[in-house]
Structure formats: structure tokens, C-alpha cells
PDB file of N, CA and C in Angstrom:
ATOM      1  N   UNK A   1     -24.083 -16.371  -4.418  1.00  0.00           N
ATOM      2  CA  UNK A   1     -23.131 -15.284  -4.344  1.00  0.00           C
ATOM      3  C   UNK A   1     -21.902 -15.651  -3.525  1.00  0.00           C
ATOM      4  N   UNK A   2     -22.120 -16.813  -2.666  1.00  0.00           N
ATOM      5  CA  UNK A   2     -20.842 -17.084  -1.552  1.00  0.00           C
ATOM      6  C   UNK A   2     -20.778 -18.570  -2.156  1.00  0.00           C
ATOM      7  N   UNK A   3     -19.596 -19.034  -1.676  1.00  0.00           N
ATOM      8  CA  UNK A   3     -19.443 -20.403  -1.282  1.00  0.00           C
ATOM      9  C   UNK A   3     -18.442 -20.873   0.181  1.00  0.00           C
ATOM     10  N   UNK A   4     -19.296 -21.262   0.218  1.00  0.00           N
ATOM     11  CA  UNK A   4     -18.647 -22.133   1.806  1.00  0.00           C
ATOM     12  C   UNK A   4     -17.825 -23.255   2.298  1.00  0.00           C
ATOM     13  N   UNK A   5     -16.953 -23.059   2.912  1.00  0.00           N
ATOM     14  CA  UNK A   5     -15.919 -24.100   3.309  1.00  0.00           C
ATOM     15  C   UNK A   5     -16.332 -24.832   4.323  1.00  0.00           C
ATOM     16  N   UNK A   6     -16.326 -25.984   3.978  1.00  0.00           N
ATOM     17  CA  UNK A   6     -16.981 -26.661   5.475  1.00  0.00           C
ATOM     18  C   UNK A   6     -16.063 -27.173   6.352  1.00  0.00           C
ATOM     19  N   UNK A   7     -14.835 -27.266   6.072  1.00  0.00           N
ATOM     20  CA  UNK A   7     -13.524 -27.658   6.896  1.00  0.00           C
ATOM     21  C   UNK A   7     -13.443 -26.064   7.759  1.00  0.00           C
ATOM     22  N   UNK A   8     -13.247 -25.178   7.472  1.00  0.00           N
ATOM     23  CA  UNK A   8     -13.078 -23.797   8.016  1.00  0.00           C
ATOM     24  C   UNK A   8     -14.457 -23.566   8.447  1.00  0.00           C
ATOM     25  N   UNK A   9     -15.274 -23.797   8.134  1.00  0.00           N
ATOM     26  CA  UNK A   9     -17.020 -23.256   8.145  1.00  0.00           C
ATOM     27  C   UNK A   9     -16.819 -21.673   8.163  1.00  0.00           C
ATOM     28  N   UNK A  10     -16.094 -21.115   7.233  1.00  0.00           N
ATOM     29  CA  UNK A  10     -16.126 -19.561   6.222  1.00  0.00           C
ATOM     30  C   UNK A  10     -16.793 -19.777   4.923  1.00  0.00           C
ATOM     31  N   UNK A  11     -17.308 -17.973   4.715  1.00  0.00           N
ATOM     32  CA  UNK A  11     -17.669 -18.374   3.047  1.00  0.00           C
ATOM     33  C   UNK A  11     -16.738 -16.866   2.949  1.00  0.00           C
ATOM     34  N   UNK A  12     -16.916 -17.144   1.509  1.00  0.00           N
ATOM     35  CA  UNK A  12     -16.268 -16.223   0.818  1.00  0.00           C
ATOM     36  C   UNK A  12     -16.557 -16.496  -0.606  1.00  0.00           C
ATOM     37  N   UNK A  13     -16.160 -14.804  -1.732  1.00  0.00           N
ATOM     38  CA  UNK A  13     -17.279 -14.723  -2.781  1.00  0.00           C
ATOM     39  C   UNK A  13     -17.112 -15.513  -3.349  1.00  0.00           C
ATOM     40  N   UNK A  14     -18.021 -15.728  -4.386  1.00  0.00           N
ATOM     41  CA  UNK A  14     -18.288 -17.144  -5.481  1.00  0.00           C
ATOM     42  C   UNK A  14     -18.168 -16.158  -6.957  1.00  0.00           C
ATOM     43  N   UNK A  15     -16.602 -16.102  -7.138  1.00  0.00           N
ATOM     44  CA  UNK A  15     -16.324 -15.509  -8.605  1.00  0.00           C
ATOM     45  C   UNK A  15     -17.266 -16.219  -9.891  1.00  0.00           C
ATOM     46  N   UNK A  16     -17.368 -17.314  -9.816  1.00  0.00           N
ATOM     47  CA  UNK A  16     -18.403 -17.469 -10.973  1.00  0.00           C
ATOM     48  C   UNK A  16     -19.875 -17.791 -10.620  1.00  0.00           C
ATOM     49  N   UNK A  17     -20.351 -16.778 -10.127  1.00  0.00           N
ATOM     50  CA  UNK A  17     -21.892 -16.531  -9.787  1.00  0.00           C
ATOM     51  C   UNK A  17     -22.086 -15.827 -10.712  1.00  0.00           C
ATOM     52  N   UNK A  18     -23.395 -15.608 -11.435  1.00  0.00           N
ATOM     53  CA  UNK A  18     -24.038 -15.030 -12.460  1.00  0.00           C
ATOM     54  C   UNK A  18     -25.033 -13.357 -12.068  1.00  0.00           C
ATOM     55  N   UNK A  19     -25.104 -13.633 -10.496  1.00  0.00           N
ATOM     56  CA  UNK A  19     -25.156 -12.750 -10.022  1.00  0.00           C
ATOM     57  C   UNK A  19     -25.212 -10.924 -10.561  1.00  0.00           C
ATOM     58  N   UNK A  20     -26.187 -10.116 -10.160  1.00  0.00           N
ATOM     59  CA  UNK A  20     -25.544  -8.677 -10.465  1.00  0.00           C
ATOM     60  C   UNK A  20     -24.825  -8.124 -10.090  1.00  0.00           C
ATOM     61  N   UNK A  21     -23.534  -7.591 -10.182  1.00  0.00           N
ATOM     62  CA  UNK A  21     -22.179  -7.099  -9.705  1.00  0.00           C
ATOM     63  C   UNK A  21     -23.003  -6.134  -8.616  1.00  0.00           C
ATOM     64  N   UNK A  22     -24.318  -5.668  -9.151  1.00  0.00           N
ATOM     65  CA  UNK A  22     -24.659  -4.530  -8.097  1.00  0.00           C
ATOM     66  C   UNK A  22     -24.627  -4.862  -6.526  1.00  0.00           C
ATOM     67  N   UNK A  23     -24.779  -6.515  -6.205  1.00  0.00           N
ATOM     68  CA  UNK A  23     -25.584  -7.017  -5.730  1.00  0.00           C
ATOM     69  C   UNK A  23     -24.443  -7.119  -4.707  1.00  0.00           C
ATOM     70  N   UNK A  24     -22.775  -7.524  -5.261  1.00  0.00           N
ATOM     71  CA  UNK A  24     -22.097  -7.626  -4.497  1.00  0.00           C
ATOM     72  C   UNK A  24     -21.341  -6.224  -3.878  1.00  0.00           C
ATOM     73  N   UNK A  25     -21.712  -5.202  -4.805  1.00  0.00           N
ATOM     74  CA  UNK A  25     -21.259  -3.935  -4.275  1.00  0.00           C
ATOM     75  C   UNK A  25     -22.203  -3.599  -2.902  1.00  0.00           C
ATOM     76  N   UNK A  26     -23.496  -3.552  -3.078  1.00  0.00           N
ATOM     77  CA  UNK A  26     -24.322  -3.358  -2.226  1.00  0.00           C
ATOM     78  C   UNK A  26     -23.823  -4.272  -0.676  1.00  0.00           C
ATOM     79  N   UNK A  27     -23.772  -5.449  -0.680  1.00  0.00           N
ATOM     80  CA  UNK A  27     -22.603  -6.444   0.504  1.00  0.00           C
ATOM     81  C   UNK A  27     -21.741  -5.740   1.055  1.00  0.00           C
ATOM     82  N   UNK A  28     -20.788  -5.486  -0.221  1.00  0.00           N
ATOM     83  CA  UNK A  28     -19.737  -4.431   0.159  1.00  0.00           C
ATOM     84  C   UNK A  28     -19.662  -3.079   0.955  1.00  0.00           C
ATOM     85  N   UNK A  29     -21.028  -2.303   0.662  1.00  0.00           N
ATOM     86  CA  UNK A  29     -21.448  -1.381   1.438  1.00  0.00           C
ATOM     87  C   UNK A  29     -21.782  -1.682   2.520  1.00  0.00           C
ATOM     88  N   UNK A  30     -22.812  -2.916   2.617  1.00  0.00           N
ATOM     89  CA  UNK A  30     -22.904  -2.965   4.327  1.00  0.00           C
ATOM     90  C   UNK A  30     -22.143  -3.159   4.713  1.00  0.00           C
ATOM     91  N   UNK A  31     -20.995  -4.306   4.339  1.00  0.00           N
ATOM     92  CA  UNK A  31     -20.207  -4.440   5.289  1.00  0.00           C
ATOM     93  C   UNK A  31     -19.069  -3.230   6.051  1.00  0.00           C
ATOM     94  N   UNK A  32     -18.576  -2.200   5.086  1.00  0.00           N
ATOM     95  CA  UNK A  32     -17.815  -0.991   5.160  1.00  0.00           C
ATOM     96  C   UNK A  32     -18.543  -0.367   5.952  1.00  0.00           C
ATOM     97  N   UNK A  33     -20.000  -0.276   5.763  1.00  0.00           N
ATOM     98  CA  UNK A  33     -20.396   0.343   6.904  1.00  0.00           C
ATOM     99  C   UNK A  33     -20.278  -0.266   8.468  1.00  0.00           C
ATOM    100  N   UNK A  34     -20.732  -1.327   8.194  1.00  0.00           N
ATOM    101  CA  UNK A  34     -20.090  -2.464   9.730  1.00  0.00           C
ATOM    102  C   UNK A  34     -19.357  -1.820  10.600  1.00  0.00           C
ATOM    103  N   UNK A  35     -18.546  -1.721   9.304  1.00  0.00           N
ATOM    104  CA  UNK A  35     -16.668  -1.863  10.201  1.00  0.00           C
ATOM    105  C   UNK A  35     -16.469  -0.258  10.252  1.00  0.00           C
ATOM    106  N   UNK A  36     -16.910   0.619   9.696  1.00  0.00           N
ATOM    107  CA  UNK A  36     -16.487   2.105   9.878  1.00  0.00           C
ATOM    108  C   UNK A  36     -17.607   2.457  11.189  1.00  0.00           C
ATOM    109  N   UNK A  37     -18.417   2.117  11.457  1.00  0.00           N
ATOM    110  CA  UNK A  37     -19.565   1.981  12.617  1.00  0.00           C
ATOM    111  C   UNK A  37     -18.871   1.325  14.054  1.00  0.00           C
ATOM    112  N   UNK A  38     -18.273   0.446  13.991  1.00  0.00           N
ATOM    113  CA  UNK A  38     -17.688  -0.520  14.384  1.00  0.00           C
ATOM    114  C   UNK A  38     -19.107  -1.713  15.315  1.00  0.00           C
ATOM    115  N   UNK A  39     -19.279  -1.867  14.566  1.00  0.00           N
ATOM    116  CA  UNK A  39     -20.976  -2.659  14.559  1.00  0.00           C
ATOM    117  C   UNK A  39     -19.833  -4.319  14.082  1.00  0.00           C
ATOM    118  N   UNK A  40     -20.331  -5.280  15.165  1.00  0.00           N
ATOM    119  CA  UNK A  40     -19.490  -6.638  14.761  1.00  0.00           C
ATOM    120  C   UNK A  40     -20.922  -7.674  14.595  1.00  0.00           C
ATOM    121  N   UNK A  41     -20.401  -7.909  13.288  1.00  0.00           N
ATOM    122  CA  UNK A  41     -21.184  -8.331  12.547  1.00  0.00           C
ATOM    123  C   UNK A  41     -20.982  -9.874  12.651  1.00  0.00           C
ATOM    124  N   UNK A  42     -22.137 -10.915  12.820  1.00  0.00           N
ATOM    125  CA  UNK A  42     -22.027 -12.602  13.208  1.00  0.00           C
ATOM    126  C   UNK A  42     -22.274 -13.455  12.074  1.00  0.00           C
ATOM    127  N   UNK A  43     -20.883 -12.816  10.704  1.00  0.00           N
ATOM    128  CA  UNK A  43     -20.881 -13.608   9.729  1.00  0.00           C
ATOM    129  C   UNK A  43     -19.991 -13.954   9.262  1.00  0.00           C
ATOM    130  N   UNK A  44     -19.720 -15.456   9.041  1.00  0.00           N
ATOM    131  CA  UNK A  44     -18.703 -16.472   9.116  1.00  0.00           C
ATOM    132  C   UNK A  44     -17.608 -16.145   7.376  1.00  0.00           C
ATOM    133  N   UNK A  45     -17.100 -14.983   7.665  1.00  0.00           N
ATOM    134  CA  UNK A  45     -16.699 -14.535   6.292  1.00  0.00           C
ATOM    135  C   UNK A  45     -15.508 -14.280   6.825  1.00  0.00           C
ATOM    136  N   UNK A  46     -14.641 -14.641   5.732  1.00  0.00           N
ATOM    137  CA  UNK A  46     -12.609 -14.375   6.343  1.00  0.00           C
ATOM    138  C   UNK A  46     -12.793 -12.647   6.547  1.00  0.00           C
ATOM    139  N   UNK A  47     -11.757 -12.854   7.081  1.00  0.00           N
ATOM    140  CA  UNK A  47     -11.211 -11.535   7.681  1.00  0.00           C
ATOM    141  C   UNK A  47      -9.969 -11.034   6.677  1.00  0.00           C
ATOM    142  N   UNK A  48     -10.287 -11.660   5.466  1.00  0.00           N
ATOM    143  CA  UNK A  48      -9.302 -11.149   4.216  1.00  0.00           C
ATOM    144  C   UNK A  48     -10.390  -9.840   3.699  1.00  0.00           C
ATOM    145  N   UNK A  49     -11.793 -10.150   3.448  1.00  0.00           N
ATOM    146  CA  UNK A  49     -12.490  -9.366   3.143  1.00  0.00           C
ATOM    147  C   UNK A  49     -12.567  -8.267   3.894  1.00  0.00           C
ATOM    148  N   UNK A  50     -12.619  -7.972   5.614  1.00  0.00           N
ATOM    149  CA  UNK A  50     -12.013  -6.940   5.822  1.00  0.00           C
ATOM    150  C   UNK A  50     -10.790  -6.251   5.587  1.00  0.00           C
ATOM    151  N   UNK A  51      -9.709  -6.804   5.366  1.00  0.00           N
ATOM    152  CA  UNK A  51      -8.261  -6.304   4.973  1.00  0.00           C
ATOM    153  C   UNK A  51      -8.993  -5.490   3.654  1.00  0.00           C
ATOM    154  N   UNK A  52      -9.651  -6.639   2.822  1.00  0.00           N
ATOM    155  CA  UNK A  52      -9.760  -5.650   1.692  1.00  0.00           C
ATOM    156  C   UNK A  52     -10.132  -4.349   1.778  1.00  0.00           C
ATOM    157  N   UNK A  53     -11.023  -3.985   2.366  1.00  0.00           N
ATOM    158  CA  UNK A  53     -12.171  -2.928   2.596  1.00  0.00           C
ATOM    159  C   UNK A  53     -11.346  -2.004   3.210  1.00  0.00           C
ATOM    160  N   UNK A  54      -9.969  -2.348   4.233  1.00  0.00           N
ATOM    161  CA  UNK A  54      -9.725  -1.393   4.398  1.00  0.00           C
ATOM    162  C   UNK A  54      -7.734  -0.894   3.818  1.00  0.00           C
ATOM    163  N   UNK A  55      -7.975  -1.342   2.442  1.00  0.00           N
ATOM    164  CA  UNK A  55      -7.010  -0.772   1.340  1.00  0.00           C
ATOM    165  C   UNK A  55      -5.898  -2.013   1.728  1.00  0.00           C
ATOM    166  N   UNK A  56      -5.904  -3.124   2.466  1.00  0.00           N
ATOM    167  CA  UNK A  56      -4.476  -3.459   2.879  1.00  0.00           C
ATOM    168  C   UNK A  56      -4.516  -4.985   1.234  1.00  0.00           C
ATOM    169  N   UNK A  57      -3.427  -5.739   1.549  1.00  0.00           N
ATOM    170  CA  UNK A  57      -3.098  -6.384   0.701  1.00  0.00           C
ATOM    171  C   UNK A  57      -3.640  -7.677   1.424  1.00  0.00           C
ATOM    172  N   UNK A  58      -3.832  -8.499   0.312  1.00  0.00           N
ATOM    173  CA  UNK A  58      -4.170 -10.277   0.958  1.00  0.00           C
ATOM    174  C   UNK A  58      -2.722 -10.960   0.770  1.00  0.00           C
ATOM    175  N   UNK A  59      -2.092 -11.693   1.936  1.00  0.00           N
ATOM    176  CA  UNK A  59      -1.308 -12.195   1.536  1.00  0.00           C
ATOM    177  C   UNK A  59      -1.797 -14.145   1.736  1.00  0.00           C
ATOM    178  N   UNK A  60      -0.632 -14.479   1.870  1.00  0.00           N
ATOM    179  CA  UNK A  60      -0.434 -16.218   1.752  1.00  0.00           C
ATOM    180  C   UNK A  60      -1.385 -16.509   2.944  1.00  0.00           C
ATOM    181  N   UNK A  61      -0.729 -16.267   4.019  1.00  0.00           N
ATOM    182  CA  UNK A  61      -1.442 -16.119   5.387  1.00  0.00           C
ATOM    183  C   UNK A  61      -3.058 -16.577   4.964  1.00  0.00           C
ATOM    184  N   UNK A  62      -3.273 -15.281   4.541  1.00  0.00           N
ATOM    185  CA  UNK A  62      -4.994 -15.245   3.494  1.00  0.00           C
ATOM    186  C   UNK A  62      -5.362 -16.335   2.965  1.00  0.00           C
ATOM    187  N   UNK A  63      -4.681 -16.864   2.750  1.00  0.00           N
ATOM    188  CA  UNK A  63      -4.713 -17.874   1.315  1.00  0.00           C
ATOM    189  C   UNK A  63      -5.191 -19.375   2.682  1.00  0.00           C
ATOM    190  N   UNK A  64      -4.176 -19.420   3.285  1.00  0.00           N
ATOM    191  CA  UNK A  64      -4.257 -20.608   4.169  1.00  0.00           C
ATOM    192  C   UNK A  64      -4.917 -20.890   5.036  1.00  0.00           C
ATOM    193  N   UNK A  65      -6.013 -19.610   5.666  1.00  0.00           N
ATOM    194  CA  UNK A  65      -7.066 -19.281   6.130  1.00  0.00           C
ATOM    195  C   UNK A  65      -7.820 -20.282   5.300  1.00  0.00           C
ATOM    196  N   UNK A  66      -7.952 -19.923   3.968  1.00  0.00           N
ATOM    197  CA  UNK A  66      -9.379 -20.310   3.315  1.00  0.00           C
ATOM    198  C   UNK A  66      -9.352 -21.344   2.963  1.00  0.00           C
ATOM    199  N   UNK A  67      -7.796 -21.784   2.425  1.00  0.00           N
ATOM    200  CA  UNK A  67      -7.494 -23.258   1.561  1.00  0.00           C
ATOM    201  C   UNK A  67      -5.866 -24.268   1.431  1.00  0.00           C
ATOM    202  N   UNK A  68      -6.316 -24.233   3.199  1.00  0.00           N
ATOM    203  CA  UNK A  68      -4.660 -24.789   3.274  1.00  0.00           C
ATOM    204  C   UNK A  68      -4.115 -25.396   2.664  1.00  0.00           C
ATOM    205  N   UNK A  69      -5.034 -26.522   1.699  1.00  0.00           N
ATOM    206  CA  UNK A  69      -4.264 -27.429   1.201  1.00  0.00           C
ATOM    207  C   UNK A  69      -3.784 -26.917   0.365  1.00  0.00           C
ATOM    208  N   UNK A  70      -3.959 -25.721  -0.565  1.00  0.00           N
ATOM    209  CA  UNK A  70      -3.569 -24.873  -1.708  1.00  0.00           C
ATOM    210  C   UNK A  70      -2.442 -24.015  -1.554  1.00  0.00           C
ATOM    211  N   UNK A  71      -2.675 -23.626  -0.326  1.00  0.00           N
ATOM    212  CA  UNK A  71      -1.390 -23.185   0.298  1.00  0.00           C
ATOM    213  C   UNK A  71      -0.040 -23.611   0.436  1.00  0.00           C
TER     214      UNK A  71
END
């Protein structure tokens, strides 16, 4: 469901996982709950995925977090 950067040591989702979409909604819930709790959670996941969760936009910034060289 993730894949991991080992230069950054982040993961973040794995769009072509075969996975049940349910599976990543359910993630999604804990984590929203996390962060509306404010419960800090000790998992090595960008902090783009919070932006998401809470309505904002991913920008470049985002991008160079995960994959500078792409950047």
C-alpha cells in the first residue's frame, strides 16, 4: 500500500497497489482522526498527506520533500 524512500526514509501511497481502495480510506480515517485528536502519530509519512487531509493544496515544496531529483 506504501512505498518508501530510503534517501528521505518517508513512505508515501503506492498508486499502483492492487489493494482495496477501502483499505486506503480506512488509513485515511485514522489518520484524520490523529490529527483532529491531536494524537502525534510516529509514522515516517510526508507531511503533504497531512496538508491533504486538511483541504490545503500540495505544492513543489511537496514534491521536493519526496523526490528532489524530480523536482
Amino acid at each position: 500500500m506504501f512505498t518508501y524512500n530510503p534517501d528521505n526514509r518517508l513512505y508515501w501511497f503506492n498508486g499502483k497497489t492492487f489493494e482495496d481502495p477501502l483499505k486506503f480510506e480506512l488509513i485515511g480515517t485514522l489518520l484524520g482522526l490523529a490529527a483532529s485528536n491531536q494524537v502525534i502519530l510516529d509514522i515516517p509519512i510526508l507531511s503533504t498527506c497531512y496538508k491533504l487531509l486538511l483541504g490545503e493544496q500540495p505544492n513543489m515544496d511537496d514534491l521536493e520533500m519526496w523526490q528532489p531529483d524530480v523536482a
